[in-house]
C-alpha atoms as a PDB file:
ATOM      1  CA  UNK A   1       6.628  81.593 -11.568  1.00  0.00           C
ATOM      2  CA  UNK A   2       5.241  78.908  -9.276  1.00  0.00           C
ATOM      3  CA  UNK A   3       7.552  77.007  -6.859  1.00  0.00           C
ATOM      4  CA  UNK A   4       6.246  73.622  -5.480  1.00  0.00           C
ATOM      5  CA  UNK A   5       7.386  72.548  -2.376  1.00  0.00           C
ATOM      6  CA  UNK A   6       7.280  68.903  -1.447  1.00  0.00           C
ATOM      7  CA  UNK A   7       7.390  68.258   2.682  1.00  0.00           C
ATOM      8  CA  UNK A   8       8.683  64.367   2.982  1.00  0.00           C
ATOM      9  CA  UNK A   9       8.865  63.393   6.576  1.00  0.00           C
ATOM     10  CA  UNK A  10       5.968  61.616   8.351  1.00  0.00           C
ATOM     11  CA  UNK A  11       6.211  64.514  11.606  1.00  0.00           C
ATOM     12  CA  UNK A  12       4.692  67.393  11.287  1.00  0.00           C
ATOM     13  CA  UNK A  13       6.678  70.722  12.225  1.00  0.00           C
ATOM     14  CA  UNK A  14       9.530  68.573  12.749  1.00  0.00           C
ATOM     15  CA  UNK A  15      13.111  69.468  12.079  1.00  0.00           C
ATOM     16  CA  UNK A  16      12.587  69.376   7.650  1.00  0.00           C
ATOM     17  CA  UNK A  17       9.648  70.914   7.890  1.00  0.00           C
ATOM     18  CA  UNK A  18      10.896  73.795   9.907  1.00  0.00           C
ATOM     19  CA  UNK A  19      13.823  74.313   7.468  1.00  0.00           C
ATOM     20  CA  UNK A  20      11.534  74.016   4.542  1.00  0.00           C
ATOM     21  CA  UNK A  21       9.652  76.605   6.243  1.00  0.00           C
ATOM     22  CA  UNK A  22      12.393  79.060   6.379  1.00  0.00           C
ATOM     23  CA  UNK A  23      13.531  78.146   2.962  1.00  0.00           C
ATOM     24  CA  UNK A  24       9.976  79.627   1.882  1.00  0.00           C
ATOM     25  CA  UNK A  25       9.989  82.433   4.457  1.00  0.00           C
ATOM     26  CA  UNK A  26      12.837  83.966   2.266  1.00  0.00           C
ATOM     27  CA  UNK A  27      10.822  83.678  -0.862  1.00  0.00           C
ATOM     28  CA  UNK A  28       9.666  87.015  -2.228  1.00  0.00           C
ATOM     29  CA  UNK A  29       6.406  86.350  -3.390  1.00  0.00           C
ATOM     30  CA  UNK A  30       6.616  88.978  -6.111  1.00  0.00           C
ATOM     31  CA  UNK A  31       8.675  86.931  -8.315  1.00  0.00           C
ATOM     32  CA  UNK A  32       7.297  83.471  -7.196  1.00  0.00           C
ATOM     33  CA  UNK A  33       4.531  82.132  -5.652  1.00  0.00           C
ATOM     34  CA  UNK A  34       5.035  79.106  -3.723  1.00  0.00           C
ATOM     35  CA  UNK A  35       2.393  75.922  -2.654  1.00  0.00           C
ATOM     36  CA  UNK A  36       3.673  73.449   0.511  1.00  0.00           C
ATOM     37  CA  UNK A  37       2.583  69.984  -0.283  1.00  0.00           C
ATOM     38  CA  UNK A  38       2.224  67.359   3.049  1.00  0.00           C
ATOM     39  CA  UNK A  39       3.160  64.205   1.511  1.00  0.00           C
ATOM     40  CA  UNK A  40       1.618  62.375   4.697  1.00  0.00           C
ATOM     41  CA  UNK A  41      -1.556  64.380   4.508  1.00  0.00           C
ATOM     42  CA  UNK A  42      -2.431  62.659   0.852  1.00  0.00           C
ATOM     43  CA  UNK A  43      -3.953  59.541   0.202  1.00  0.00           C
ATOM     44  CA  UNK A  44      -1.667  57.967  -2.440  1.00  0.00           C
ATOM     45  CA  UNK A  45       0.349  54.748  -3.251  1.00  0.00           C
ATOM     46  CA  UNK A  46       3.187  53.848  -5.002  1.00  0.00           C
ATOM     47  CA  UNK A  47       3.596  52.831  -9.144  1.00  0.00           C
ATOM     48  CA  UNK A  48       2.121  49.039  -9.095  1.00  0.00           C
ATOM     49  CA  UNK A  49       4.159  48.733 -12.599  1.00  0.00           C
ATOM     50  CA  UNK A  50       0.324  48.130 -14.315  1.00  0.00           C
ATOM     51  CA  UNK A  51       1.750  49.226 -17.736  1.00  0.00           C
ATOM     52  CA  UNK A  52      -1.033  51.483 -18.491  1.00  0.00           C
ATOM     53  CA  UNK A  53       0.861  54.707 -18.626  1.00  0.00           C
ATOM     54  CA  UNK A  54       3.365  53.251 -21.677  1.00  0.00           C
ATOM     55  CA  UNK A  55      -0.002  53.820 -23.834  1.00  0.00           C
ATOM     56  CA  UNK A  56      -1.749  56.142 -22.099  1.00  0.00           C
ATOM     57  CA  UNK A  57       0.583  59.074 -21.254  1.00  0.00           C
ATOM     58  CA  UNK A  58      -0.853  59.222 -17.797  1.00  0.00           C
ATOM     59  CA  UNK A  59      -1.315  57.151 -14.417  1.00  0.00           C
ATOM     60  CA  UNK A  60      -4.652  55.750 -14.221  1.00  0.00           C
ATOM     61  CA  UNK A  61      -4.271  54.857 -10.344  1.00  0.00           C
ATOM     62  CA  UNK A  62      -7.462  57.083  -9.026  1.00  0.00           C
ATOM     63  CA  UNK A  63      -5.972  58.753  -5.705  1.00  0.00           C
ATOM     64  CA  UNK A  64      -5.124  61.917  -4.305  1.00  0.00           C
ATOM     65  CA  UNK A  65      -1.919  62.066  -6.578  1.00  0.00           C
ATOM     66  CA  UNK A  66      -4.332  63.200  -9.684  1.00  0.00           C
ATOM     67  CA  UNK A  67      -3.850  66.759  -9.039  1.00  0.00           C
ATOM     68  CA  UNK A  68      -0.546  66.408  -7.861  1.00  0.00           C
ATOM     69  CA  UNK A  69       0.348  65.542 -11.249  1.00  0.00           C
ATOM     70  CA  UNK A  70      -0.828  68.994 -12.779  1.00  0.00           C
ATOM     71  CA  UNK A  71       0.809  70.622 -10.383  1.00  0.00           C
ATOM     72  CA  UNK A  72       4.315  68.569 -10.867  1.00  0.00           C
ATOM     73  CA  UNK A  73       3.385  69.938 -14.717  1.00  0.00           C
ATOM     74  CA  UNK A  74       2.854  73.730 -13.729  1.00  0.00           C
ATOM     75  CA  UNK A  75       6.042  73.990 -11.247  1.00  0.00           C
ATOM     76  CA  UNK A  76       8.885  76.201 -12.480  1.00  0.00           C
ATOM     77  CA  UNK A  77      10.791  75.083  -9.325  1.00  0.00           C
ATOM     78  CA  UNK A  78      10.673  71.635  -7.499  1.00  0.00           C
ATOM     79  CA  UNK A  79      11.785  71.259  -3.778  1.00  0.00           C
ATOM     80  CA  UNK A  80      12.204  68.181  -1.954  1.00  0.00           C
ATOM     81  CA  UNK A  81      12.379  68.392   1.939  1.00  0.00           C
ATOM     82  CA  UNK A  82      12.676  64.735   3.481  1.00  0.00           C
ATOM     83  CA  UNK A  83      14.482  63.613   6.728  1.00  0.00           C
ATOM     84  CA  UNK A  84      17.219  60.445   5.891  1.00  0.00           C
ATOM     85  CA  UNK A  85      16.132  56.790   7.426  1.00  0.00           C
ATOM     86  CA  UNK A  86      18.474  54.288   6.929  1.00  0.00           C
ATOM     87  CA  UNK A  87      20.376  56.517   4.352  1.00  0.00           C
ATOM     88  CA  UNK A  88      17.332  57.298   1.514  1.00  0.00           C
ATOM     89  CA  UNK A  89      14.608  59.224   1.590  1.00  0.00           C
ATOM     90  CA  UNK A  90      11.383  58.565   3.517  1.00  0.00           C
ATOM     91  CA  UNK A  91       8.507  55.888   2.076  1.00  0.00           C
ATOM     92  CA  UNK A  92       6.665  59.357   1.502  1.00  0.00           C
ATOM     93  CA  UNK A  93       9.705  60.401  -0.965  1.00  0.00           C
ATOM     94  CA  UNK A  94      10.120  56.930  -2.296  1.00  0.00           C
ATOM     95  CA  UNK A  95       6.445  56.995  -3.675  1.00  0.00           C
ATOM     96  CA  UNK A  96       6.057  60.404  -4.705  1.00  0.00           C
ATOM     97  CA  UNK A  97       9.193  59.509  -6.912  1.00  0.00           C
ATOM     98  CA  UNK A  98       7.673  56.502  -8.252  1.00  0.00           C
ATOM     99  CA  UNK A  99       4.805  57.764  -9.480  1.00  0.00           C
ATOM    100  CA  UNK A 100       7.126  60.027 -12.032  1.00  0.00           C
ATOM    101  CA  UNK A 101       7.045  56.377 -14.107  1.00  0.00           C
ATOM    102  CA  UNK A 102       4.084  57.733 -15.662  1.00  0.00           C
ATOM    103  CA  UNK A 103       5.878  61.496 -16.730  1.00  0.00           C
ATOM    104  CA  UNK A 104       8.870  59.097 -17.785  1.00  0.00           C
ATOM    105  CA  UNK A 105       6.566  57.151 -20.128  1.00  0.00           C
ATOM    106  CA  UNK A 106       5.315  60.185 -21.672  1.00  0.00           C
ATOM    107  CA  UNK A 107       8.808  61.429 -22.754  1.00  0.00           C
ATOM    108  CA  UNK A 108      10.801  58.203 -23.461  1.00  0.00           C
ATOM    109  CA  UNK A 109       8.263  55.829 -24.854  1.00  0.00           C
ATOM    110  CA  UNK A 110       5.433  58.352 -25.783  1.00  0.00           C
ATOM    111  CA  UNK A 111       7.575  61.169 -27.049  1.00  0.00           C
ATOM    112  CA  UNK A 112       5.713  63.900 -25.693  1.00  0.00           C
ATOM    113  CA  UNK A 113       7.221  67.191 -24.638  1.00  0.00           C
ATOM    114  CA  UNK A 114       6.313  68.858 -21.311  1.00  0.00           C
ATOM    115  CA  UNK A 115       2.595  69.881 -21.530  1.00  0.00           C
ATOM    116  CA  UNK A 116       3.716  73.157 -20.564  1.00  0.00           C
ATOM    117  CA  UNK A 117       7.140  73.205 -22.637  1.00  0.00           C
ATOM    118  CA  UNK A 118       8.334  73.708 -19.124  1.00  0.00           C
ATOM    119  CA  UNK A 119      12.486  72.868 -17.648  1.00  0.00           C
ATOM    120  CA  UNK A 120      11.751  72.751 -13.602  1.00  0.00           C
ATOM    121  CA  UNK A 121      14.524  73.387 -11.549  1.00  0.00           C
ATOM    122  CA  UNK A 122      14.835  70.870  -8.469  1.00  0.00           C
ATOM    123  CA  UNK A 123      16.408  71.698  -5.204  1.00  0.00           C
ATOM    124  CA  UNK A 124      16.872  69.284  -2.367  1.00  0.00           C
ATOM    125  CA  UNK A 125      17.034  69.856   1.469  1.00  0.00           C
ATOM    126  CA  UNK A 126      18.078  67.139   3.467  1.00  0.00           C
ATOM    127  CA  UNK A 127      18.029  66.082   7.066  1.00  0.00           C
ATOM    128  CA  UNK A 128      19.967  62.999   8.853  1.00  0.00           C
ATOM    129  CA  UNK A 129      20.538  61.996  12.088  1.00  0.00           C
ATOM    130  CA  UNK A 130      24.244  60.601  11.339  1.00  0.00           C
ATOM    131  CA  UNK A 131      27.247  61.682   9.944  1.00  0.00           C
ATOM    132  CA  UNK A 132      28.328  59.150   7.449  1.00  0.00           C
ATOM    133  CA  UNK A 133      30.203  60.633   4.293  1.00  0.00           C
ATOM    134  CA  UNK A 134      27.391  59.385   1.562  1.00  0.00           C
ATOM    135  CA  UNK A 135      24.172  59.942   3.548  1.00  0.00           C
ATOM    136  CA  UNK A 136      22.561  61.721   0.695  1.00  0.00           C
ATOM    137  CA  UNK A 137      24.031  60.110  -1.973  1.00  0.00           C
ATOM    138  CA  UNK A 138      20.747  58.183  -2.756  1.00  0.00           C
ATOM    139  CA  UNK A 139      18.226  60.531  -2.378  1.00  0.00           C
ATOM    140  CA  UNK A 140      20.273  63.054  -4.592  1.00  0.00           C
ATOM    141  CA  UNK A 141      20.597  60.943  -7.381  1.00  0.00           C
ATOM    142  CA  UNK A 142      17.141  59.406  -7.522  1.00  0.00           C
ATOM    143  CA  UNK A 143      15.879  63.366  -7.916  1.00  0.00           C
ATOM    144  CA  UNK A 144      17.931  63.552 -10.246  1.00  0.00           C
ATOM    145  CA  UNK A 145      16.203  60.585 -12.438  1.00  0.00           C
ATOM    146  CA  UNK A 146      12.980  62.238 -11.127  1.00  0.00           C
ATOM    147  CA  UNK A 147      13.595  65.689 -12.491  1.00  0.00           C
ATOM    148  CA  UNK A 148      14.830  64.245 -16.145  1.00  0.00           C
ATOM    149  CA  UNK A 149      11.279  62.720 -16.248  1.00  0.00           C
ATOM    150  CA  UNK A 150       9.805  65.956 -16.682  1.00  0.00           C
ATOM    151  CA  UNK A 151      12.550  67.499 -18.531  1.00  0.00           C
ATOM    152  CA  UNK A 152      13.882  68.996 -15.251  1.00  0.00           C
ATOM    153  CA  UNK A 153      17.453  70.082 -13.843  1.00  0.00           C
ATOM    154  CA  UNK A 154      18.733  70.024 -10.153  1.00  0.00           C
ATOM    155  CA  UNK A 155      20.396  72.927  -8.924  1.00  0.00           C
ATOM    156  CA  UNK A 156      21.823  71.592  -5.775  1.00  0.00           C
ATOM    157  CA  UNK A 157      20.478  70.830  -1.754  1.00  0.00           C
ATOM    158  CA  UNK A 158      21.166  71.610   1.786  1.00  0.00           C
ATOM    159  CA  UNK A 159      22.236  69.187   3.488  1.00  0.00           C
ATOM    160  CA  UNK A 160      22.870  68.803   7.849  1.00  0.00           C
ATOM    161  CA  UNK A 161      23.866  65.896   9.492  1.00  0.00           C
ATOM    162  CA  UNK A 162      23.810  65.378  12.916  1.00  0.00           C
ATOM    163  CA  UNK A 163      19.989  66.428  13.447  1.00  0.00           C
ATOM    164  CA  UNK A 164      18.298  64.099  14.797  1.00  0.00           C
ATOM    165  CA  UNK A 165      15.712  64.998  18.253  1.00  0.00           C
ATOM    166  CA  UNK A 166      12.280  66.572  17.470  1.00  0.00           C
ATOM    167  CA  UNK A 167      13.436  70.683  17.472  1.00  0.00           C
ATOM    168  CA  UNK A 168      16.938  70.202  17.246  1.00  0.00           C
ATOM    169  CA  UNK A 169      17.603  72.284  14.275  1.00  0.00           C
ATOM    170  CA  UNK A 170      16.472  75.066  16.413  1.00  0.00           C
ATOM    171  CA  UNK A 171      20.041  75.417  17.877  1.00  0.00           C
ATOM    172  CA  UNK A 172      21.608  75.880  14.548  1.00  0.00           C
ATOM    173  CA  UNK A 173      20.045  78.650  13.487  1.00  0.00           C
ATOM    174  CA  UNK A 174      22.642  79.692  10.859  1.00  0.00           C
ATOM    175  CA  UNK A 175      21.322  76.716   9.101  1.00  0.00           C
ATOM    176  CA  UNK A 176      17.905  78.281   8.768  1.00  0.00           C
ATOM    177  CA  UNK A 177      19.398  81.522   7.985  1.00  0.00           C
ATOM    178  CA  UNK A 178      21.287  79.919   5.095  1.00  0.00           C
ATOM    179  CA  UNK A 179      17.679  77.946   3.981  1.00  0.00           C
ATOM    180  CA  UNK A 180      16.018  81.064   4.031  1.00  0.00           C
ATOM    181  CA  UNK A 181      18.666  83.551   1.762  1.00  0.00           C
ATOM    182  CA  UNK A 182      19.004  80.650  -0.475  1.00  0.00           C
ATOM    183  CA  UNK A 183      15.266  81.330  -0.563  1.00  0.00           C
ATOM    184  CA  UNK A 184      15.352  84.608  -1.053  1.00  0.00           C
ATOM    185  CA  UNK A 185      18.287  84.375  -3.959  1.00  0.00           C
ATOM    186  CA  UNK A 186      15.919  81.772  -5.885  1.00  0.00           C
ATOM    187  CA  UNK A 187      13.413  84.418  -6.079  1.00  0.00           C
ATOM    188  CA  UNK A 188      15.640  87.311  -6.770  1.00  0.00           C
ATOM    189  CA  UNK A 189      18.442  86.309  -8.746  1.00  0.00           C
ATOM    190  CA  UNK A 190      17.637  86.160 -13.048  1.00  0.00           C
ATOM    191  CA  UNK A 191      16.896  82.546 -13.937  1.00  0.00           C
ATOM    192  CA  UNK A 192      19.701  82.712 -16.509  1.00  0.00           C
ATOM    193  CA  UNK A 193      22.314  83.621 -13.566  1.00  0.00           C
ATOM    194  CA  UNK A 194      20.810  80.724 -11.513  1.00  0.00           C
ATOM    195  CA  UNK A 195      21.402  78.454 -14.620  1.00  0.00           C
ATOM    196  CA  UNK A 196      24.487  79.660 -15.353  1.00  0.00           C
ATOM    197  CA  UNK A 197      26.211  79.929 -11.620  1.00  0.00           C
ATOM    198  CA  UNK A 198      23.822  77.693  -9.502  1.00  0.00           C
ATOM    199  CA  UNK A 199      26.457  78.965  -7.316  1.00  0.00           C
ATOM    200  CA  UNK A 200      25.188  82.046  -6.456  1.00  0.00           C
ATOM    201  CA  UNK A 201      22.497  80.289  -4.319  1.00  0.00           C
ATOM    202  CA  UNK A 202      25.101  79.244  -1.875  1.00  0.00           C
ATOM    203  CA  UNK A 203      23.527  75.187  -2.867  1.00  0.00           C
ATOM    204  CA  UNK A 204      25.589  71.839  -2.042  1.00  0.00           C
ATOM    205  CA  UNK A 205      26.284  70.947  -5.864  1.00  0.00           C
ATOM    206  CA  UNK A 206      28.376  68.013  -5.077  1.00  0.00           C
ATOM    207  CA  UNK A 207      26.784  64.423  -5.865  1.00  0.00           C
ATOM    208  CA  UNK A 208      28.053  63.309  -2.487  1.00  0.00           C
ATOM    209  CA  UNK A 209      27.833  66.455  -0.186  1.00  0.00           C
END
């Protein structure tokens, strides 16, 4: 199985990307191999609502997300790792979600199954300076939109408030501990027990963690 992992925040090695590193770490690449995507290192832009993609079944905007595409097609598992700003996801996020318009249009207007008669499960991890009770509320539920596009299903996130300076994650390092076995379940556990008991994977389920 293949497991693509999407890194959202603008800093590199930053406080996401370090969990989304440990989330990985506890991967065992027997089961699944894994592929860590740098939003900011890819020349994209977001849907310009053109239309083209209602008749075409793909996105005809010519940028770096062409392959990206194949891969969203080929992923058995989807992660999302994005820092919160101004309670959503980053621009990065925001983009890389609109450009799903095109994999909506292929299964709402087009009819078209998954090329690869594929049901990707999504997992979120989240990141956010404050502490407000519905910080991830809207980044939760727009992946949620995203993964129906491709006939996907969200599992559930990990979500920390109160990280905020470059590192700080460092001093909780149960958090990463907790990234990295939830890793290591994903990998481990059957896919019908995952799908059955997302549970097991010790995930945040709840629409409003």
């Amino acid at each position: 199985m293949y497991l693509l992992a999407i890194h959202g925040s603008p800093r590199k090695n930053g406080n996401t990307e370090i969990l989304l590193d440990y989330f990985l770490k506890g991967i065992n690449q027997e089961f699944i191999s894994f592929e860590k995507i740098r939003l900011s290192e890819l020349k994209y832009q977001p849907c310009i609502e053109c239309g083209e993609c209602e008749t075409k079944g793909e996105c005809v905007l010519e940028d770096d997300f062409k392959e990206l595409y194949y891969k969203i097609f080929k992923a058995d598992f989807i992660v999302v790792a994005t820092p919160i700003f101004f309670y959503s996801h980053t621009s990065y996020v925001h983009a890389f979600f609109e450009r799903f318009q095109a994999l909506w249009a292929r299964k709402y207007i087009l009819k078209l199954p998954h090329p690869f008669n594929k049901k990707p499960k999504g997992i979120l991890l989240g990141l956010g300076g404050t502490k407000g009770k519905k910080l991830f509320e809207c980044v939760i539920r727009s992946f949620k939109y995203v993964l129906d596009a491709v006939y996907g299903i969200y599992l559930g996130g990990l979500f920390f408030r109160g990280i905020d300076k470059r590192g700080e994650i460092l001093n909780y390092p149960e958090y990463l501990e907790l990234a990295r076995d939830v890793g290591f379940k994903l990998s481990t556990l059957p896919e019908k027990e995952i799908l059955e008991s997302p549970e097991k994977l010790n995930l945040n389920t709840n629409s409003t963690p």
